[in-house]
Protein backbone atom coordinates (compact mmCIF):
# COMPACT_ATOMS: atom_id res chain seq x y z
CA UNK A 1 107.44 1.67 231.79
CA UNK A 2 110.69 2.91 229.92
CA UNK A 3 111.42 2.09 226.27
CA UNK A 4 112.32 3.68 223.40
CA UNK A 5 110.52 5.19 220.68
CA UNK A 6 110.12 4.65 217.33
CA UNK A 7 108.61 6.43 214.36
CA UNK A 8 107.75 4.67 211.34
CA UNK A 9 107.23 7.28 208.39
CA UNK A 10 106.47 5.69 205.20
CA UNK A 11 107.08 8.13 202.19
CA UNK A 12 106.90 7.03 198.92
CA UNK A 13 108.19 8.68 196.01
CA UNK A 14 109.51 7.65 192.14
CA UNK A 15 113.37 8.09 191.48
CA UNK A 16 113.18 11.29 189.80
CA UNK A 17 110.62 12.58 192.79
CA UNK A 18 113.17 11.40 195.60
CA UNK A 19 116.08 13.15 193.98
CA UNK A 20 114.62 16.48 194.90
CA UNK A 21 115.12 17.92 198.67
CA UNK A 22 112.98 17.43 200.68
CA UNK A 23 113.60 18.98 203.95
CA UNK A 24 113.08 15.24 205.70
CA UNK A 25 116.62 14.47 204.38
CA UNK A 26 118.29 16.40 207.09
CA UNK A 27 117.03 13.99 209.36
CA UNK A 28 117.09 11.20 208.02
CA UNK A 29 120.89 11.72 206.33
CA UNK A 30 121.76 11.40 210.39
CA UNK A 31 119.47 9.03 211.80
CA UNK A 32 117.53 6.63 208.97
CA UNK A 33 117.43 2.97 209.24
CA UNK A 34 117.12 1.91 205.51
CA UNK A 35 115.18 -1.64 205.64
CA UNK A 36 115.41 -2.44 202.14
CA UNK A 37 117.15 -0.37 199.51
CA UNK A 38 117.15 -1.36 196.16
CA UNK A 39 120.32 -0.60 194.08
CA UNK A 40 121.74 2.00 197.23
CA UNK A 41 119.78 4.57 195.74
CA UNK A 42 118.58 6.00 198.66
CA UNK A 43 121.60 5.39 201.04
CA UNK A 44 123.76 6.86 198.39
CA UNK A 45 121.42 9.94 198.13
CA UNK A 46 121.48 10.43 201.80
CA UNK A 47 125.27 10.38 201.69
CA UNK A 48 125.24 13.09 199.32
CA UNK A 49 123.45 15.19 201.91
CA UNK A 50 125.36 14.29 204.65
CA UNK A 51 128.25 15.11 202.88
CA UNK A 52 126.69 18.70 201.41
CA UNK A 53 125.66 19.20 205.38
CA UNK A 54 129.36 18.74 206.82
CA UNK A 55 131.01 20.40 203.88
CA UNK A 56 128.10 23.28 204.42
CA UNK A 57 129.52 23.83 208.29
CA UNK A 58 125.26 23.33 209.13
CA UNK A 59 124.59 22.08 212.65
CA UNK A 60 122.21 20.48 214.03
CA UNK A 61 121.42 21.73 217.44
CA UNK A 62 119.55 20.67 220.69
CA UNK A 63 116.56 22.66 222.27
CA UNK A 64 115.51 20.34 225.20
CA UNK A 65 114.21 16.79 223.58
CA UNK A 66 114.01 18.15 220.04
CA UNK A 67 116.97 20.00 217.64
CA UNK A 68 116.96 22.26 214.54
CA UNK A 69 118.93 22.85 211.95
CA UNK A 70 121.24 25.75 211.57
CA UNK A 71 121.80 26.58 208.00
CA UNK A 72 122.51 30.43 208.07
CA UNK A 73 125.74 29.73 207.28
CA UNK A 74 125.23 26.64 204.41
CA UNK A 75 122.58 28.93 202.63
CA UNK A 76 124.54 31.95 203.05
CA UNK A 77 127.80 30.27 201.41
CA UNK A 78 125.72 28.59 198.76
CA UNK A 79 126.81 25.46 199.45
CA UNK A 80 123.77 23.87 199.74
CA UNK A 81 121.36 23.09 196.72
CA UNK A 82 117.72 22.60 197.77
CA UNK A 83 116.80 22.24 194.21
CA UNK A 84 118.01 18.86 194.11
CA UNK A 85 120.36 16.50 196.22
């Protein structure tokens, strides 16, 4: 039997916790499904990664079933903040 798969992560975190990186925001800035989201605060702070991502020039590439991220360049350029998102 086929289907697809689905991981449910549960992370929870105050306001002033979930404004700094964490290195789960990479993925989730390109694939979460926000259930409930009081206010936009989180779909507005994974905006503001995807946005610091793209304007960074990091990719996200395949190996097989899994991908990395490439972020020589968006570290190198200092264009991406880890301190806080």
């Amino acid at each position: 039997m086929q289907g697809i798969y689905v991981d449910f992560i549960e992370v929870i975190r105050s306001r002033t916790e979930a404004q700094q990186f964490h290195p789960l925001y990479l993925d989730m800035s390109q694939e979460a499904v926000l259930l409930y989201d009081r206010d936009r605060f989180l779909e507005t702070l994974l905006e503001r990664v995807r946005e610091r991502l793209q304007r960074a020039g990091a990719e996200r590439r395949p190996v097989g079933r899994y991908w990395y991220w490439d972020l020589k360049q968006a570290i190198s350029c200092h264009l991406i903040s880890f301190r806080s998102v």
